[in-house]
Protein backbone atom coordinates (compact mmCIF):
# COMPACT_ATOMS: atom_id res chain seq x y z
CA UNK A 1 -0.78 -18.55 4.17
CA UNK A 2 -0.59 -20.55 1.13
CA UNK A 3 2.77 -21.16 0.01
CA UNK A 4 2.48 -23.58 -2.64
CA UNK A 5 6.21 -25.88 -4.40
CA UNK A 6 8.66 -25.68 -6.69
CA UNK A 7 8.24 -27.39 -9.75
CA UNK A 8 11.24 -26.38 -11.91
CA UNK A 9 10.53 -22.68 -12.89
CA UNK A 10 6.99 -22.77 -12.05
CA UNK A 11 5.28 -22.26 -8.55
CA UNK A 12 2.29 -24.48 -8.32
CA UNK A 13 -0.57 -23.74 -5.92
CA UNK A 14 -3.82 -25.61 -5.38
CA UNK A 15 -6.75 -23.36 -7.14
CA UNK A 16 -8.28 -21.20 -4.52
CA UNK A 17 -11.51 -21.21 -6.25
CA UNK A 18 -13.35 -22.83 -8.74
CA UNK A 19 -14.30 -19.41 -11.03
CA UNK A 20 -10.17 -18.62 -11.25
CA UNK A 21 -11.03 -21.67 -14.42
CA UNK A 22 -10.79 -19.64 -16.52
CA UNK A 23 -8.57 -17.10 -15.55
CA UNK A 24 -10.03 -14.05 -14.74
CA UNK A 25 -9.30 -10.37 -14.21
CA UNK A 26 -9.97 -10.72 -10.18
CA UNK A 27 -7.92 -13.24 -9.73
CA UNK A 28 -5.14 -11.18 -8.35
CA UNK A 29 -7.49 -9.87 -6.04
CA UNK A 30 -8.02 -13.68 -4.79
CA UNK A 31 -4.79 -14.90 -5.34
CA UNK A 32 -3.71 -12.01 -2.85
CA UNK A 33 -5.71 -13.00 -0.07
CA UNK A 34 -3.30 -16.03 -0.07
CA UNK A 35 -0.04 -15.16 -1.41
CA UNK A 36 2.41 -11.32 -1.15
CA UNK A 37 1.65 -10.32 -4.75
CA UNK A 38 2.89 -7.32 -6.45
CA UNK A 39 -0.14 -6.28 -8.66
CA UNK A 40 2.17 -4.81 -11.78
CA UNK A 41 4.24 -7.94 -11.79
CA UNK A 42 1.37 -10.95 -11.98
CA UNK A 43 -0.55 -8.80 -14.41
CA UNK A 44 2.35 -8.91 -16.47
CA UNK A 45 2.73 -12.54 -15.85
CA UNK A 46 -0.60 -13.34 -16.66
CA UNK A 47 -0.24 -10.76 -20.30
CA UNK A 48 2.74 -12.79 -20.97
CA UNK A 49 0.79 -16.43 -20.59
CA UNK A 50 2.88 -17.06 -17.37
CA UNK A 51 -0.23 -17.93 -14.96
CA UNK A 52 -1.57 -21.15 -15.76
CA UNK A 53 -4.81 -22.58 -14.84
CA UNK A 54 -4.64 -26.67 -15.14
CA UNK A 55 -6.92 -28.63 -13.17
CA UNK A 56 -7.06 -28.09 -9.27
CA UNK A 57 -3.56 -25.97 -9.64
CA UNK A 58 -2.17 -22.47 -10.33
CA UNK A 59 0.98 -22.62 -12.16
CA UNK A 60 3.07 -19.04 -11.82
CA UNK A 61 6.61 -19.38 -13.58
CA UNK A 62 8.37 -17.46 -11.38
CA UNK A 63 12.02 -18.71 -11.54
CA UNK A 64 12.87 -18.33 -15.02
CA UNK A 65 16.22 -19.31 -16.33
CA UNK A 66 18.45 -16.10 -16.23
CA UNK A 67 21.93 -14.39 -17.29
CA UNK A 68 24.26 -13.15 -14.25
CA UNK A 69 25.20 -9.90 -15.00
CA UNK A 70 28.28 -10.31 -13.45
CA UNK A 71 31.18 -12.47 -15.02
CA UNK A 72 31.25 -15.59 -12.25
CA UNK A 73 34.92 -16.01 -10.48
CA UNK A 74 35.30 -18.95 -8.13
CA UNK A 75 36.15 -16.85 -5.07
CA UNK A 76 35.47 -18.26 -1.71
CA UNK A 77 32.57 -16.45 0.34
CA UNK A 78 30.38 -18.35 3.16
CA UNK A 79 26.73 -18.73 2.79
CA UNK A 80 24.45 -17.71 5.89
CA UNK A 81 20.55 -18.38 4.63
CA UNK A 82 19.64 -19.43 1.75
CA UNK A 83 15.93 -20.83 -0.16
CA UNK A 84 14.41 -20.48 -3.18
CA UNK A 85 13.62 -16.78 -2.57
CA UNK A 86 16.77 -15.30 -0.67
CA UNK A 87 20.52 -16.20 -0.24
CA UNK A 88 22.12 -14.04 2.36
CA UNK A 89 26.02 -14.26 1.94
CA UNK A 90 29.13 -12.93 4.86
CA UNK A 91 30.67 -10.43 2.74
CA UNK A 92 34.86 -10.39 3.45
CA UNK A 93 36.64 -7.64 4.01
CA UNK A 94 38.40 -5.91 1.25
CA UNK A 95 35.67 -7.43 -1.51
CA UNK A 96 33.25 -4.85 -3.34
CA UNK A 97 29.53 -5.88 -3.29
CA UNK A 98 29.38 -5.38 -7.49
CA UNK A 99 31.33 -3.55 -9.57
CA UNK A 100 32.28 0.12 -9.29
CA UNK A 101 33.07 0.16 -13.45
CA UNK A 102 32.74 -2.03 -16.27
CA UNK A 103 34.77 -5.30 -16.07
CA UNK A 104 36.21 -5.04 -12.25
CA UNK A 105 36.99 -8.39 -10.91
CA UNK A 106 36.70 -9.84 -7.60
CA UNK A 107 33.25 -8.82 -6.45
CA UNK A 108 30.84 -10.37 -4.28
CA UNK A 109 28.57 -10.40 -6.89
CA UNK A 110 31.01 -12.30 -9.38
CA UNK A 111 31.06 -14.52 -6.33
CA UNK A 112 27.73 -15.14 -5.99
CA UNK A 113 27.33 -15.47 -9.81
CA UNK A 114 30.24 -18.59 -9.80
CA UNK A 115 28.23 -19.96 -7.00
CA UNK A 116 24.45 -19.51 -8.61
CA UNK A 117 26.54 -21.40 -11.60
CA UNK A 118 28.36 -23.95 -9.28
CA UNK A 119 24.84 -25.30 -7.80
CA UNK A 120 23.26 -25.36 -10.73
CA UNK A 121 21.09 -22.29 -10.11
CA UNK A 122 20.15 -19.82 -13.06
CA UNK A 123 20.12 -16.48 -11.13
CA UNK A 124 20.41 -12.70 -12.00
CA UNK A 125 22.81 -10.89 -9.35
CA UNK A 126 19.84 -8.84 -6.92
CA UNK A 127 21.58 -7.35 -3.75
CA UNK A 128 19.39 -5.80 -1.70
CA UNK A 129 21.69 -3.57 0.38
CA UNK A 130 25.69 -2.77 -0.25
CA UNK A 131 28.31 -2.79 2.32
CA UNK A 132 31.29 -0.50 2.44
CA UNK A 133 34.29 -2.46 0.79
CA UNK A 134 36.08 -3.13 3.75
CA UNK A 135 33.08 -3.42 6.01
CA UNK A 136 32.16 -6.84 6.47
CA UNK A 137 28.85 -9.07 7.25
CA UNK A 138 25.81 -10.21 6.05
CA UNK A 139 24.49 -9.45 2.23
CA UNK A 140 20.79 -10.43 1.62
CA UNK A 141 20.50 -11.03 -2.11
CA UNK A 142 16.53 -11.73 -4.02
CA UNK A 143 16.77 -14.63 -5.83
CA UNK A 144 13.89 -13.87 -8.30
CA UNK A 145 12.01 -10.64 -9.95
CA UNK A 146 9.27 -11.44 -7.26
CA UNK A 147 11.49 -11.56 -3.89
CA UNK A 148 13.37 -8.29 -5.29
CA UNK A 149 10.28 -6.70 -5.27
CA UNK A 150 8.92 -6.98 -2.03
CA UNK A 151 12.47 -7.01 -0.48
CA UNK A 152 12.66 -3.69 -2.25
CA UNK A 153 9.83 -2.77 -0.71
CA UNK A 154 10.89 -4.20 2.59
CA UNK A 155 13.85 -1.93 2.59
CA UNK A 156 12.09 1.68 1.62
CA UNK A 157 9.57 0.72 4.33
CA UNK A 158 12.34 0.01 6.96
CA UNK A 159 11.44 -3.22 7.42
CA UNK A 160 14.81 -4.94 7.28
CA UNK A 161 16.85 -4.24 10.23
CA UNK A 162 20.37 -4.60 9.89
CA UNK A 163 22.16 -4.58 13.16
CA UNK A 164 25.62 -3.69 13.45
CA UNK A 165 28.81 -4.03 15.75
CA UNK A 166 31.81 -1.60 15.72
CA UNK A 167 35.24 -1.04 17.73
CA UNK A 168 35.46 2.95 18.49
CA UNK A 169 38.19 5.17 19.55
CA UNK A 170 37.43 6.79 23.39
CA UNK A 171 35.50 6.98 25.90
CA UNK A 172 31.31 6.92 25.66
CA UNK A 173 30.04 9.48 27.73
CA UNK A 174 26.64 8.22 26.97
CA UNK A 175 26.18 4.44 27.03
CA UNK A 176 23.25 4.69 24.54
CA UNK A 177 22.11 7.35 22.26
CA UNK A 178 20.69 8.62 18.75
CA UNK A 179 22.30 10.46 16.39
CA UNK A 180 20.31 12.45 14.00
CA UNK A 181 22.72 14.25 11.80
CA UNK A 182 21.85 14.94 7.95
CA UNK A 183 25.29 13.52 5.55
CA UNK A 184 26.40 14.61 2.23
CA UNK A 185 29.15 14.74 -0.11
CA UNK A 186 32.21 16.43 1.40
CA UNK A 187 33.28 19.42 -1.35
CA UNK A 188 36.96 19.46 -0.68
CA UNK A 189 37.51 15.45 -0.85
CA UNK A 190 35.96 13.57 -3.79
CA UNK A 191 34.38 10.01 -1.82
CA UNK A 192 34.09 11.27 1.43
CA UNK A 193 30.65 12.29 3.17
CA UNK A 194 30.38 14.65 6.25
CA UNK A 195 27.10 15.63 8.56
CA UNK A 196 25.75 18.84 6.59
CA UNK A 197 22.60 20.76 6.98
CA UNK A 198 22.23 20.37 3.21
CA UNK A 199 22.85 16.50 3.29
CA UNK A 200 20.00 13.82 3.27
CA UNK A 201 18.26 12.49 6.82
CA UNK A 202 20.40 10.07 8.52
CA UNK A 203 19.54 8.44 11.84
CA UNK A 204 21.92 6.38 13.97
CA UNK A 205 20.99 4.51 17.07
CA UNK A 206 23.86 2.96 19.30
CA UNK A 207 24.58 1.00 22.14
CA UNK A 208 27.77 0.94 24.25
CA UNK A 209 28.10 -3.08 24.66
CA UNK A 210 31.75 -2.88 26.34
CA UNK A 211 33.48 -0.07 26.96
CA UNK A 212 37.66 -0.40 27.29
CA UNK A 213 40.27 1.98 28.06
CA UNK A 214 40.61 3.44 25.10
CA UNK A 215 38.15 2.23 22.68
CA UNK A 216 34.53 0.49 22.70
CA UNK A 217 32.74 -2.11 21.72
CA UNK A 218 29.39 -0.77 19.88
CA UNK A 219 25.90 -1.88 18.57
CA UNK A 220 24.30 0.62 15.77
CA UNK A 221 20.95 -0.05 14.25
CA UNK A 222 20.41 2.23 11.03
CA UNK A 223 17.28 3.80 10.57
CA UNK A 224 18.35 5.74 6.71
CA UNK A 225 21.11 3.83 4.38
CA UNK A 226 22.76 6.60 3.47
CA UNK A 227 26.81 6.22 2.04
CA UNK A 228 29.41 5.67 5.13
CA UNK A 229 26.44 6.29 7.37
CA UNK A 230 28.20 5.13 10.80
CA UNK A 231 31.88 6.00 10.07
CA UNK A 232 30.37 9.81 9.49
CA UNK A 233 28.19 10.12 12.70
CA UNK A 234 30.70 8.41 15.03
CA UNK A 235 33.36 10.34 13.88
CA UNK A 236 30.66 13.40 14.34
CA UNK A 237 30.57 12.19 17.89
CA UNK A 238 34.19 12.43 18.34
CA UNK A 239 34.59 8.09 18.22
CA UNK A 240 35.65 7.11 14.59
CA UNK A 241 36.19 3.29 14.30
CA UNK A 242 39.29 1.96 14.64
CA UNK A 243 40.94 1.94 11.47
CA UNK A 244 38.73 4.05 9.50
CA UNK A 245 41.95 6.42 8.77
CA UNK A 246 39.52 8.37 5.82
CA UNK A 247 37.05 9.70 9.27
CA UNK A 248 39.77 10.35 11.99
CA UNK A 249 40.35 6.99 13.15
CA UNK A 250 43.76 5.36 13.87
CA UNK A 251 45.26 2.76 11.52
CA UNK A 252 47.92 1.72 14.06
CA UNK A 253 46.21 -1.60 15.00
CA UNK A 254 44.16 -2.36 12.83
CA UNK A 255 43.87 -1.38 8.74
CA UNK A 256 40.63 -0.84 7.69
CA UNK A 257 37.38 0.17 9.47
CA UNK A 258 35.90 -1.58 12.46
CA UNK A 259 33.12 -2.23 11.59
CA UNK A 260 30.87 -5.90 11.42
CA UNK A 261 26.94 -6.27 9.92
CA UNK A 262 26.63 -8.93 12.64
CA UNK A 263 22.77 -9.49 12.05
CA UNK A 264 19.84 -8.97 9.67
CA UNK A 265 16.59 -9.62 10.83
CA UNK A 266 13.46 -9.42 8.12
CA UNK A 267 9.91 -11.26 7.34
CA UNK A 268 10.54 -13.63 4.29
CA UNK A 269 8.83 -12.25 1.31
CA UNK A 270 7.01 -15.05 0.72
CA UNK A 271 5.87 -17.30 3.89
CA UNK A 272 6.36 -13.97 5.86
CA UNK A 273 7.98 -15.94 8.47
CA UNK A 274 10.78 -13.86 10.42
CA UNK A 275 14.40 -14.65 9.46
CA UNK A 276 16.88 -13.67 11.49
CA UNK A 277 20.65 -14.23 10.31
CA UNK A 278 23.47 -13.65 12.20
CA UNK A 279 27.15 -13.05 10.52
CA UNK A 280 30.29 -14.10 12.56
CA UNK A 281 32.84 -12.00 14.05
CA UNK A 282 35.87 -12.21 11.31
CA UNK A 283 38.99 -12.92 13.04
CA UNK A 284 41.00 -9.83 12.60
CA UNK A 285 38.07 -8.15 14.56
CA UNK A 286 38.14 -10.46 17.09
CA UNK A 287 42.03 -10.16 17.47
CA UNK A 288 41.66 -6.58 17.38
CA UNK A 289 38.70 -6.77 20.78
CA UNK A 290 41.43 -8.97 22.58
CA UNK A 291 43.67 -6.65 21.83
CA UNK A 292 42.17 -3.48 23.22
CA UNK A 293 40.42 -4.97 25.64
């Protein structure tokens, strides 16, 4: 696959063939043969004079200079993976991914924004997936219009699997399972979601990784994205994380939900290589496994 460099905002590639001079209409056919490209998006481009023909290279300005639309704070978050296409960030605990109403501080994306700023990097805020507030883990952001597109696509196709890690209350009867339980809004507590017949498809796979007196150690894989997906269906089996007071779960050790995106596995939009990130344990988590272990 033909990749092609940076050159400020403009990707330069070496001219598949010699009738793209001039540009032509089937160019995007060609140009697809060696490159992911969204068909509404380069004919836009090449409307708006943003595909370039100059000798033996194709010039695509695809990393314009751009606004945040969040207001940048200098807030510290760790960076996992990051290119000229994707940044994938570990999200803390107690952080929102972007703002819930107009001028709320302390996001991750008003994070992200101060650090697009800090490096020198002219970025619009593109999260590709949320996590719960308190949840924490790995965030994969697009770092261009092109990236969000086909990470977009990525995730309606289920392409992006996001692997998680959770400490549950009791005892596993089964050390593996699916749950397959449709969730919607609860009608007697604004926020909350419960398994309905009414709700939208939600699928659930776990694994029992260690299994303590009272409480276990537990892999989920998410087939659907739907809100508080794993605090509803293990509470629905009768094992609501640790902490997760809002679905049954004790706060006595530890104060918010259990709960860890550990890893996120996808194919880069662009090179289509696999990427595979993994998000450390954060320490109150870890205290928490000595602790019931």
């Amino acid at each position: 696959m033909m990749v092609g460099k940076r050159s400020g905002e403009w990707l330069e590639l070496p001219l598949p063939n010699a009738s793209w001079k001039p540009l032509k209409p089937g160019a995007i056919e060609e140009l697809a043969a060696f490159l992911p490209v969204p068909r509404k998006f380069f004919l836009r481009l090449a409307s708006q004079g943003l595909i370039r023909v100059q000798e033996e290279m194709v010039r695509i300005r695809l990393f314009p200079s751009e606004e945040p639309s969040s207001k940048p704070e200098r807030l510290a978050i760790e960076i996992l993976y990051e290119d000229d296409y994707c940044l994938v960030v570990n999200k803390p605990a107690g952080m929102s991914v972007h703002p819930a109403e107009a001028g709320q501080g302390g996001t991750l994306a008003s994070a992200v924004a101060y650090y697009y700023a800090s490096t020198g990097q002219a970025c619009a805020i593109r999260h590709i997936h949320r996590l719960d507030q308190d949840t924490t883990g790995a965030v994969l952001y697009a770092k261009n219009e092109w990236a969000h597109v086909l990470l977009d696509e990525a995730m309606r196709d289920k392409r992006i699997d996001r692997r998680y890690v959770a400490v549950a209350e009791g005892v596993f009867r089964s050390k593996q399972g699916t749950i397959d339980e449709a969730i919607g809004k609860d009608r007697h507590q604004s926020g909350k979601r419960r398994v309905t017949p009414s709700g939208d498809q939600a699928v659930t796979h776990y694994k029992v990784l260690q299994q303590m007196k009272k409480a276990a150690l537990v892999e989920l894989e998410l087939d659907t994205g739907r809100t508080h997906q794993i605090r509803v269906h293990l509470s629905h089996l009768g094992h609501p994380l640790m902490g997760d007071s809002l679905y049954g779960g004790s706060s006595r050790l530890f104060h918010r939900q259990a709960l860890h995106g550990e890893r996120l596995s996808f194919d880069h939009p662009i090179t289509q290589k696999q990427i595979e990130v993994h998000a450390p344990l954060p320490q109150d988590l870890q205290q928490l496994i000595k602790e019931v272990t």
